[in-house]
Protein backbone atom coordinates (compact mmCIF):
# COMPACT_ATOMS: atom_id res chain seq x y z
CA UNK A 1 -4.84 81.74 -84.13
CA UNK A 2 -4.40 85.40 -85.53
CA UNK A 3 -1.96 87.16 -87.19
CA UNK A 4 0.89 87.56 -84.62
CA UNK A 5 3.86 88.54 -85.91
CA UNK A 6 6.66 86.78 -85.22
CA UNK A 7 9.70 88.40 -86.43
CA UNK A 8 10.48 91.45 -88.15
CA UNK A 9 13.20 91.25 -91.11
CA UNK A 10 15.98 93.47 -91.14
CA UNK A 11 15.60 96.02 -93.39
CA UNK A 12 12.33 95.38 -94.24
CA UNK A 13 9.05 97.87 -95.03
CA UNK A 14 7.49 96.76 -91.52
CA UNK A 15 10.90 98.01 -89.80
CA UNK A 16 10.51 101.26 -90.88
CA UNK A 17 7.30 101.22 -90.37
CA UNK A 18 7.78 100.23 -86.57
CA UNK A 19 6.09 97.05 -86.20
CA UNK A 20 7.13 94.44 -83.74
CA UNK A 21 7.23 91.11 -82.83
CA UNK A 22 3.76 90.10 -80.93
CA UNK A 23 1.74 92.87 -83.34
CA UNK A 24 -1.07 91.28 -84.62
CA UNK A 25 -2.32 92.55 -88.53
CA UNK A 26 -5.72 92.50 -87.88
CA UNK A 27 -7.00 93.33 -92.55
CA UNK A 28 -5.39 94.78 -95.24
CA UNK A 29 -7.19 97.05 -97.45
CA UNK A 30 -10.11 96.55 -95.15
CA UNK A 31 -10.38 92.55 -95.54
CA UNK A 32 -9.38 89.99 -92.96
CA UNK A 33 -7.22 87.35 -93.87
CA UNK A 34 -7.59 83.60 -93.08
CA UNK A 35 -4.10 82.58 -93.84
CA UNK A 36 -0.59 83.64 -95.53
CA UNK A 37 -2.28 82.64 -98.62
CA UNK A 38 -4.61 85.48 -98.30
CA UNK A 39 -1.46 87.26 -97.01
CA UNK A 40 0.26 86.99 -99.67
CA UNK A 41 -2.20 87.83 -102.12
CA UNK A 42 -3.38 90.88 -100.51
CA UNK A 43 0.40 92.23 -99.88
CA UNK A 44 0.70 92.28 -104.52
CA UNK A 45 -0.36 95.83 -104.84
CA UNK A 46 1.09 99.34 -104.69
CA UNK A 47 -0.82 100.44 -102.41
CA UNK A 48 -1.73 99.35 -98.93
CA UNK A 49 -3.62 100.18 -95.94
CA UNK A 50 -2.63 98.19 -93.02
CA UNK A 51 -4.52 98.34 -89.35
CA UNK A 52 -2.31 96.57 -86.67
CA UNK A 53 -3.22 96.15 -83.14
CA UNK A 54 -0.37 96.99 -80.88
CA UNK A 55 1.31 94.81 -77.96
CA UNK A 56 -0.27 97.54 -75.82
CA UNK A 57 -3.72 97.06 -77.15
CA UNK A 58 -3.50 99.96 -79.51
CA UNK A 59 -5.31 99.88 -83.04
CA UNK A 60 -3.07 101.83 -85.55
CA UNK A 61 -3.80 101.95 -88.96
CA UNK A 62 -0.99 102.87 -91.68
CA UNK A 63 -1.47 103.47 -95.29
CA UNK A 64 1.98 102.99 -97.58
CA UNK A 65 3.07 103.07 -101.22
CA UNK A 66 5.03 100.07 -102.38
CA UNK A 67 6.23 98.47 -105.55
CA UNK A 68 3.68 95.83 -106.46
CA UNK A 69 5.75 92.62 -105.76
CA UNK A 70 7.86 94.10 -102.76
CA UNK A 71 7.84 91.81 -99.53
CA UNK A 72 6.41 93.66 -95.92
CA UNK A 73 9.32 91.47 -94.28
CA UNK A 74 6.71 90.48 -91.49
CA UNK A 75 7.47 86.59 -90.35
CA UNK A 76 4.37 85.08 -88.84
CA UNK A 77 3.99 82.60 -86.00
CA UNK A 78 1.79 80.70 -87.76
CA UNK A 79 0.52 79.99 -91.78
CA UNK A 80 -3.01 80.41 -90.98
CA UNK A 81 -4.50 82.68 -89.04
CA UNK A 82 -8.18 80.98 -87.84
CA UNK A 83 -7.05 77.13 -87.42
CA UNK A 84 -5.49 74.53 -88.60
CA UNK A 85 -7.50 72.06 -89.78
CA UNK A 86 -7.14 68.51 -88.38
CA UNK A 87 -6.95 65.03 -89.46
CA UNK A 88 -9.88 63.12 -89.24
CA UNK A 89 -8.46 59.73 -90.61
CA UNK A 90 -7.17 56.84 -88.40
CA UNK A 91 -5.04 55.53 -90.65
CA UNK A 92 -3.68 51.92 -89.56
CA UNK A 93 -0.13 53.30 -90.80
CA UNK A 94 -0.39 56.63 -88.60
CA UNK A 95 3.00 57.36 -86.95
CA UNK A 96 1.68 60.06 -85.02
CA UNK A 97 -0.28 56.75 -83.45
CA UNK A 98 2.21 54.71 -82.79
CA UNK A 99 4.28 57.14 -80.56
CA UNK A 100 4.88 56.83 -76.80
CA UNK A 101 4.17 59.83 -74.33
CA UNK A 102 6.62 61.80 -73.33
CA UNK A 103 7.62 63.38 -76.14
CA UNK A 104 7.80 67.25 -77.63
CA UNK A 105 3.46 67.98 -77.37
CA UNK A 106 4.16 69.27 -81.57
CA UNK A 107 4.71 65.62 -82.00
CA UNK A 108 1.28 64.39 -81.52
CA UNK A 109 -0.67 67.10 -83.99
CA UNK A 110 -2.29 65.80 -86.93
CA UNK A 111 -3.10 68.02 -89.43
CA UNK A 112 -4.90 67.79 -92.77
CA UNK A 113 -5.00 71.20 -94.04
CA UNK A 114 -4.15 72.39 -97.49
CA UNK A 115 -3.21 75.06 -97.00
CA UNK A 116 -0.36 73.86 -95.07
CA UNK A 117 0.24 71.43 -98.22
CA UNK A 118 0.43 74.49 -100.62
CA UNK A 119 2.69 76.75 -98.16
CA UNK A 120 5.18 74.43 -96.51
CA UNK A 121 4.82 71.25 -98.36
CA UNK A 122 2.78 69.01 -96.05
CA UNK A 123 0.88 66.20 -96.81
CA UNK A 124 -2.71 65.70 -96.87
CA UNK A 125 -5.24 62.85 -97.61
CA UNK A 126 -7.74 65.52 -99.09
CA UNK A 127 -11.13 63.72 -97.39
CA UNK A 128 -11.88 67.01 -95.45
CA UNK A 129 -11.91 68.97 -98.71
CA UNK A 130 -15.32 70.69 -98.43
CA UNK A 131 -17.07 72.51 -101.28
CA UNK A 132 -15.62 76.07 -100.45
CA UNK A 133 -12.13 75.12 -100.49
CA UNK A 134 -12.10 73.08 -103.92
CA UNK A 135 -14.12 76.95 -104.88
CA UNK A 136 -11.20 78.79 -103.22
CA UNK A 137 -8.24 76.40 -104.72
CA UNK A 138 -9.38 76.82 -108.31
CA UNK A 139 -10.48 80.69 -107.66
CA UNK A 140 -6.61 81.13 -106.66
CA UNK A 141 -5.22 78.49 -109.15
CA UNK A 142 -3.05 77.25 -105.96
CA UNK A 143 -0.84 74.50 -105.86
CA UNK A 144 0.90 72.33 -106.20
CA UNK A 145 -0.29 69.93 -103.03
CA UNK A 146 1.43 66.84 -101.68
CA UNK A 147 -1.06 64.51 -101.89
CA UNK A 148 -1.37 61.74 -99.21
CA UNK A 149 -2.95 58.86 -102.31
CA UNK A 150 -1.96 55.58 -100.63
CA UNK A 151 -4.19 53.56 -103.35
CA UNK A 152 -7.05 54.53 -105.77
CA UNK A 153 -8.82 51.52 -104.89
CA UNK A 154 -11.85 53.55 -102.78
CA UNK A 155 -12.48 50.28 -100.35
CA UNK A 156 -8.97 49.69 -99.87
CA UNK A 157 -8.24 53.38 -99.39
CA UNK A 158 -11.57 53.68 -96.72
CA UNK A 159 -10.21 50.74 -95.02
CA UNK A 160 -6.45 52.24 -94.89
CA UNK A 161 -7.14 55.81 -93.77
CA UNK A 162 -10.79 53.89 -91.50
CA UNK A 163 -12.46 57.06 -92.87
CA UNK A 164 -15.81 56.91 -94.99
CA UNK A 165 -14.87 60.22 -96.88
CA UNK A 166 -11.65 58.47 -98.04
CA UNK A 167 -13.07 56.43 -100.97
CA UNK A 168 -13.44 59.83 -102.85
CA UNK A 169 -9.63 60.15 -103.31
CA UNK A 170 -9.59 59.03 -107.30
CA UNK A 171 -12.57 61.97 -108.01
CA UNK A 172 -10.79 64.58 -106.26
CA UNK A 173 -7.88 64.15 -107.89
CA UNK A 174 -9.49 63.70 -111.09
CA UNK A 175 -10.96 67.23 -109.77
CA UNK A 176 -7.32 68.42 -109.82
CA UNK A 177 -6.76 67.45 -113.54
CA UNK A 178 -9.86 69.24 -114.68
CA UNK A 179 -9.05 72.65 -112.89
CA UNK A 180 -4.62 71.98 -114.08
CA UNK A 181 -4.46 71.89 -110.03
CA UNK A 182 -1.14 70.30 -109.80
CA UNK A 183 0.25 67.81 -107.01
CA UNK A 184 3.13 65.45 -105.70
CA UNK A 185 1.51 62.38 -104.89
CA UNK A 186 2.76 60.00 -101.69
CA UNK A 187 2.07 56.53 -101.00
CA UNK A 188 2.86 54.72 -98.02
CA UNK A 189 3.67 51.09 -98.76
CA UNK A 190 2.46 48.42 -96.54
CA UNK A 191 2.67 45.16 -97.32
CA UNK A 192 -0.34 42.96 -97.99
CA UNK A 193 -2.66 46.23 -97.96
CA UNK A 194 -1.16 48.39 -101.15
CA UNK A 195 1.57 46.51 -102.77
CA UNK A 196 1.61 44.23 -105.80
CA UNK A 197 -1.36 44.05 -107.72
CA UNK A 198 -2.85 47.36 -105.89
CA UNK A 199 0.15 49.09 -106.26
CA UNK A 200 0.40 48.37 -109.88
CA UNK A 201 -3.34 49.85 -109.87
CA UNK A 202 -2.68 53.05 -108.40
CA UNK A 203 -0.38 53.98 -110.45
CA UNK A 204 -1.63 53.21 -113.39
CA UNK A 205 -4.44 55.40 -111.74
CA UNK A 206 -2.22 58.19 -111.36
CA UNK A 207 -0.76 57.94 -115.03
CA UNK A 208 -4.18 58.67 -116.53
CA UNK A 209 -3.78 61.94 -114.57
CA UNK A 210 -0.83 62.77 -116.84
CA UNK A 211 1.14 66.06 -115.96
CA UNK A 212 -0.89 67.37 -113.65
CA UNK A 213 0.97 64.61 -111.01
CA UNK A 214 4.35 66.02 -110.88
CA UNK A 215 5.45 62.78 -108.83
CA UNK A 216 4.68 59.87 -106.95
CA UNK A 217 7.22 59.00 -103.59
CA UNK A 218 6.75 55.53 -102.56
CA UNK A 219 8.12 55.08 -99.25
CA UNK A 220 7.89 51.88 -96.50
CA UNK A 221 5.58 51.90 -93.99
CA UNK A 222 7.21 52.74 -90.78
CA UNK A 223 6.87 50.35 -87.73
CA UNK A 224 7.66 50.84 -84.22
CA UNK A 225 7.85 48.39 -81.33
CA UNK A 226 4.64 50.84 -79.86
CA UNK A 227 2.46 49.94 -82.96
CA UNK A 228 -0.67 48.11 -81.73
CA UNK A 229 -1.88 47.23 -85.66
CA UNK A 230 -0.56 44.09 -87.24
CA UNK A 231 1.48 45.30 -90.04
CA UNK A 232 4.47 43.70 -91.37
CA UNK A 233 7.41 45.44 -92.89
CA UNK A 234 8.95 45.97 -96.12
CA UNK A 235 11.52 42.79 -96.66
CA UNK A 236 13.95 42.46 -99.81
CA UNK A 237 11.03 40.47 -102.08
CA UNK A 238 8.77 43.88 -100.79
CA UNK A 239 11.58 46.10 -102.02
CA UNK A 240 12.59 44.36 -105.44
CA UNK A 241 8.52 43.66 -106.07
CA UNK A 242 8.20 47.53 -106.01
CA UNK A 243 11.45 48.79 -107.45
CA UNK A 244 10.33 46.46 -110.30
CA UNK A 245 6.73 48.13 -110.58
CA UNK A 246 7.88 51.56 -110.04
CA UNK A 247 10.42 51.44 -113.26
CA UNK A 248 7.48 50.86 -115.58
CA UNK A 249 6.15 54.08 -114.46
CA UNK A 250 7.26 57.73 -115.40
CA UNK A 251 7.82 60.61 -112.82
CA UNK A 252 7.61 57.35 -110.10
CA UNK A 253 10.53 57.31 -107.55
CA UNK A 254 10.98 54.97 -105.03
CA UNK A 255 12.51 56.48 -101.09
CA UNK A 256 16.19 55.04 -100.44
CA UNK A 257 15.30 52.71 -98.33
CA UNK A 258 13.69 50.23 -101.01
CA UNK A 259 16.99 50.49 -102.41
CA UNK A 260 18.95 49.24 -99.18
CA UNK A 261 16.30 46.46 -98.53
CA UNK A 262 16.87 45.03 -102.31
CA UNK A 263 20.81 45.40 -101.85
CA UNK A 264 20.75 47.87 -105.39
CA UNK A 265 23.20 50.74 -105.76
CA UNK A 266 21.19 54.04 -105.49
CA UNK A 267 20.56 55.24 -109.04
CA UNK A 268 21.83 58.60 -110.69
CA UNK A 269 20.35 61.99 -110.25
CA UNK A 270 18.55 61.67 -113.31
CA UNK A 271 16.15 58.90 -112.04
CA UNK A 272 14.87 61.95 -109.08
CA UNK A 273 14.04 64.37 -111.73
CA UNK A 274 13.98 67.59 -109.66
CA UNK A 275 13.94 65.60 -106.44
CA UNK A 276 10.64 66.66 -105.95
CA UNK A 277 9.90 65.02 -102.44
CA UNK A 278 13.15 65.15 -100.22
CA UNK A 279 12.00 65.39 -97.26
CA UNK A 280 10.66 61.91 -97.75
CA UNK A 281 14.12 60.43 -98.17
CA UNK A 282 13.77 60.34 -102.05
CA UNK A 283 17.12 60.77 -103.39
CA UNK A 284 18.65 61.98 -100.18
CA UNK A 285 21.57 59.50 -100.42
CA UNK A 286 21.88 60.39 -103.61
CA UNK A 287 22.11 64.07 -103.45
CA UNK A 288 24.43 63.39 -100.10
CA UNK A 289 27.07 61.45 -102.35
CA UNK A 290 27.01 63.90 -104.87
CA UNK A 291 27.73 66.89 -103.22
CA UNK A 292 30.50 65.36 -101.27
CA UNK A 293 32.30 64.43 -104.66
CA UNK A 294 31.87 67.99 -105.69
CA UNK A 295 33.75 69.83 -102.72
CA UNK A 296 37.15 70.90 -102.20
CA UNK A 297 38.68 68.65 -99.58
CA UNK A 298 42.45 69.83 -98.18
CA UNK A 299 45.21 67.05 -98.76
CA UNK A 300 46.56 67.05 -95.32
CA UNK A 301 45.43 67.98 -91.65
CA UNK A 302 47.84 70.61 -89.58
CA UNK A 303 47.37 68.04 -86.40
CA UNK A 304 45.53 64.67 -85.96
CA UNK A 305 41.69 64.74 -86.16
CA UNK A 306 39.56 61.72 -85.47
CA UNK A 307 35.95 62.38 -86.35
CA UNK A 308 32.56 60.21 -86.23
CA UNK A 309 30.10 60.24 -88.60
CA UNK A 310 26.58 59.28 -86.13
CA UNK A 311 24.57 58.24 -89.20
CA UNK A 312 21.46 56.41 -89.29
CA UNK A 313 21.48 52.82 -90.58
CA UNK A 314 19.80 53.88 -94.01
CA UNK A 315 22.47 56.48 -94.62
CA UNK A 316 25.40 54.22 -93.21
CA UNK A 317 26.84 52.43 -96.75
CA UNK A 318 26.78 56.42 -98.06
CA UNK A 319 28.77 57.50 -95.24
CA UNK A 320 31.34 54.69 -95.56
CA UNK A 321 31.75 55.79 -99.07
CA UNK A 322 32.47 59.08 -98.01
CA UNK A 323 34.47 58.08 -94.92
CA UNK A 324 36.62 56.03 -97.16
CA UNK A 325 37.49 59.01 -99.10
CA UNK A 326 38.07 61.07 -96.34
CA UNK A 327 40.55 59.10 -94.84
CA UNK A 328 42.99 59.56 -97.60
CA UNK A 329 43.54 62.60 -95.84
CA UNK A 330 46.98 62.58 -94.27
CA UNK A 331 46.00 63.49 -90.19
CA UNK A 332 42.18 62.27 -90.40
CA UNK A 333 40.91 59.29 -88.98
CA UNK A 334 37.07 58.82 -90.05
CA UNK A 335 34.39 56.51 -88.36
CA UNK A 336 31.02 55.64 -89.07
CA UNK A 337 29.11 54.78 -86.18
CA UNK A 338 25.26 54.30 -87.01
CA UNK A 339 22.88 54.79 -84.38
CA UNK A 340 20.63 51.64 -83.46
CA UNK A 341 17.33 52.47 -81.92
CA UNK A 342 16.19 50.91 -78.89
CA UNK A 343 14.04 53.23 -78.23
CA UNK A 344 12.02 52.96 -81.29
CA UNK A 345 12.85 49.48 -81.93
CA UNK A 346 15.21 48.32 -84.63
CA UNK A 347 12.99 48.72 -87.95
CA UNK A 348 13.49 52.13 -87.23
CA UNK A 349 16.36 53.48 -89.17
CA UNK A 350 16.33 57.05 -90.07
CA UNK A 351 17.98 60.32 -88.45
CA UNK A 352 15.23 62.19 -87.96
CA UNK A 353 13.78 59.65 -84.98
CA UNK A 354 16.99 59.38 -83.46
CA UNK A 355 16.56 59.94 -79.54
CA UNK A 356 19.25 60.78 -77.33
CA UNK A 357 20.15 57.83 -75.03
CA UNK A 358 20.92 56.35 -78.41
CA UNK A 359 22.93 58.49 -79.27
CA UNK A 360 24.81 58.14 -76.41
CA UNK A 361 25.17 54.73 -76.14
CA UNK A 362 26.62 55.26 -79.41
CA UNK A 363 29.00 57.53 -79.27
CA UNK A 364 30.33 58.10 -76.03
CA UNK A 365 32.76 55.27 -75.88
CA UNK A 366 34.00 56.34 -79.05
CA UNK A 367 37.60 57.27 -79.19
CA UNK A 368 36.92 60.29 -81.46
CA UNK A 369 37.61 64.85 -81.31
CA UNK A 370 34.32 65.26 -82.91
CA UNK A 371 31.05 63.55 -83.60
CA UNK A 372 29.30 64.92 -87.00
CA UNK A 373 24.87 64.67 -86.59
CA UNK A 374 22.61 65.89 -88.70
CA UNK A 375 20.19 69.06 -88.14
CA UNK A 376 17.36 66.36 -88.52
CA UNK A 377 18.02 64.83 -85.38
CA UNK A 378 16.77 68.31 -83.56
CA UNK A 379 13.98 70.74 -83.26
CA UNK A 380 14.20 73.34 -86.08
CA UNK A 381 15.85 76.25 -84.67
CA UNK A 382 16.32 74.25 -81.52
CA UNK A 383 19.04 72.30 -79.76
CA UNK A 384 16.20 69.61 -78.33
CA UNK A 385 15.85 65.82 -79.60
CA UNK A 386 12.37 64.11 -79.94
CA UNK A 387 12.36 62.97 -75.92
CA UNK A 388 12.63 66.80 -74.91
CA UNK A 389 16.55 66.30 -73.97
CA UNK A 390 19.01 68.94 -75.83
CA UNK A 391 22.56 68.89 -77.30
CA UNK A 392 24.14 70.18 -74.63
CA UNK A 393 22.73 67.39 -72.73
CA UNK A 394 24.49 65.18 -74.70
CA UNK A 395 27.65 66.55 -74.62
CA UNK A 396 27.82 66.41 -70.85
CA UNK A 397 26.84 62.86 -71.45
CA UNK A 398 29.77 61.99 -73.11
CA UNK A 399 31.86 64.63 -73.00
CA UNK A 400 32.26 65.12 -76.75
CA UNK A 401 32.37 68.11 -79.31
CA UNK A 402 29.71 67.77 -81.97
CA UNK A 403 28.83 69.53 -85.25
CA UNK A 404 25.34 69.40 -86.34
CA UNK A 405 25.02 70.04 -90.09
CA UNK A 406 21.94 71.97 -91.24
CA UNK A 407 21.57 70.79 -94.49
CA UNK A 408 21.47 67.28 -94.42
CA UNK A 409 21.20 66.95 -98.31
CA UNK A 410 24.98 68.82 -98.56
CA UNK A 411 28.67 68.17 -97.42
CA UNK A 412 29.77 71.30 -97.78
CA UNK A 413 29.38 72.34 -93.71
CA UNK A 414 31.90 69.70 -93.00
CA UNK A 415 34.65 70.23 -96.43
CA UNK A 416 34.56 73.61 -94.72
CA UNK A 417 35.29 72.66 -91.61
CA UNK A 418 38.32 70.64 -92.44
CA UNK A 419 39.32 72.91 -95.11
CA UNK A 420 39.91 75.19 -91.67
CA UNK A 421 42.23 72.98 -90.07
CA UNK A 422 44.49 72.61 -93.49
């Protein structure tokens, strides 16, 4: 996997200097470079030579004069640039496991690499750390990592992740504290494995580690009608059980969905912090209701508009909020129409798994202008759903207008919209 450039920015040093998308940067300054780590680290200096292999096969090399911190503007097609390295757990919770085939081929990669963790924010479970790369992360002082911790408890943890190498989880992170590596630690919650008592372990655990964990996510263990392991899911006691642990803890934030299970009110911003882990539905809802309270929203509609929200079950009391609000607006008729999952099966209740013969089943008996999905749904950069089928699929389906709104987290895409039609 080499450096291939992807994309050129506009603008950019590597536009005047000519190079295009499918060049491939074979060293800087004479050394090769493993990933955009080494990239990036290479590229902080005033002066560069660069040698480039060509589409065409050519070798060029080109020496330039730049301020020290001053981007290239080269987007690669890839992070690293030898291979990703993969997962070697079988982790009875795996949802890459647990998926049917059929689907987009990106879906069933595991990776475990992090370097991936440091540049985009991926999880890892650390038990492929070798030697070099502990050498190499406290050489470069990366971090932080998102940290794949689960429990502490090194027989529970080798039985979770059904790898020998994961017992070591508690020393490498103790590793981390010696060497200020920081991290974001993640843990999975599945009943009668981690919970309760174990639960209450691990994070006491991960409080001995002090500041150098810069937060814990719990989240429920997701279960699909394809999983083959006997797990059960996270009921209300679950939820309450470990919204009452969690509190006792600093930096320690449950996802949203322990919140919906236990019937509490999402809490204020303040209990996320920096809402360090997103992506894992921590604070989403929160953020979500937020923003929407802090746009400009017109009084009145020039003609009728009847508009769907297509929310997932986990986000649907949020969007009724909102929808509530929104039809105070004198020519706006707002739905919320959450998505059940067949395909999944019904324990499945976020957008991001949402496939589309659900989501036309939903929506296309719906007596609606518009239906409003989130970017989540799709492929980044992509119009396609999980099964391979695309938007515009859809919309012959059932003959409806959609708007898919990129930032999930946001309502400003849609305030904007309507503020249009004022």
């Amino acid at each position: 996997m080499p450096a291939i450039v992807s994309e050129v920015l506009q603008g950019s040093i590597a536009q005047e200097l000519e190079i295009q998308s499918g060049d491939e940067i074979l060293s800087i300054d004479d050394m090769k470079m493993q990933d955009m780590i080494d990239y990036n680290f290479m590229c902080k200096s005033d002066f560069l030579t660069i040698e480039i292999k060509k589409t065409d096969g050519e070798i060029e090399v080109i020496e330039l004069e730049k301020d020290y911190d001053e981007d290239l503007g080269i987007v690669f097609e890839s992070a690293v640039f030898d291979h990703v390295k993969p997962c070697l757990n079988h982790c009875i919770f795996c949802f890459v496991d647990q998926q049917p085939k059929g689907l987009r081929e990106t879906l069933y990669i595991k990776d475990d690499d992090y370097r991936l963790s440091y540049l985009q924010g991926t999880y890892i479970t650390l038990t492929n750390l070798k030697d070099e790369d502990k050498e190499r992360i406290k050489r470069m002082q990366l971090g932080p990592f998102y940290v794949s911790v689960h429990t502490t408890n090194p027989d529970l943890r080798v039985k979770m992740l059904r790898n020998p190498n994961a017992g070591k989880a508690l020393e490498n992170l103790k590793w981390f504290r010696k060497n200020k590596i920081p991290f974001h630690a993640q843990i999975v919650l599945c009943p009668g494995y981690n919970d309760g008592a174990e639960l209450e372990r691990t994070l006491s655990d991960l409080a001995e580690l002090k500041n150098t964990v810069l937060s814990v996510a719990i989240v429920p263990v997701g279960i699909t009608q394809f999983r083959e392991e006997n797990l059960r899911q996270v009921d209300k006691q679950c939820a309450i059980e470990t919204l009452d642990i969690a509190s006792k803890y600093k930096r320690v934030c449950c996802s949203d969905e322990f919140f919906i299970l236990a019937e509490r009110e999402i809490p204020p911003a303040k209990y996320y912090g920096n809402f360090c882990q997103l992506d894992d539905g921590v604070g989403a809802l929160r953020m979500l209701e937020d923003d929407f309270k802090a746009q400009e929203l017109p009084k009145a509609l020039k003609e009728p508009l009847k508009m769907s929200f297509a929310a997932s079950y986990a986000a649907k009391n949020t969007f009724e909020k909102i929808a509530k609000e929104l039809n105070k607006i004198k020519n706006l008729t707002v739905t919320v129409d959450p998505v059940k999952s067949l395909y999944w099966g019904q324990d499945i209740t976020v957008a991001g798994l949402i496939t589309t013969d659900d989501l036309i089943r939903t929506v296309k008996d719906l007596d609606v202008d518009i239906v409003v999905i989130p970017s989540v749904m799709l492929r980044p950069y992509s119009e396609d759903f999980l099964d391979g089928k695309t938007l515009t699929y859809v919309k012959e389906q059932t003959g409806k207008d959609f708007q898919v709104v990129k930032d999930i987290y946001s309502f400003k895409e849609t305030a904007d919209y309507l503020l249009g039609l004022k």
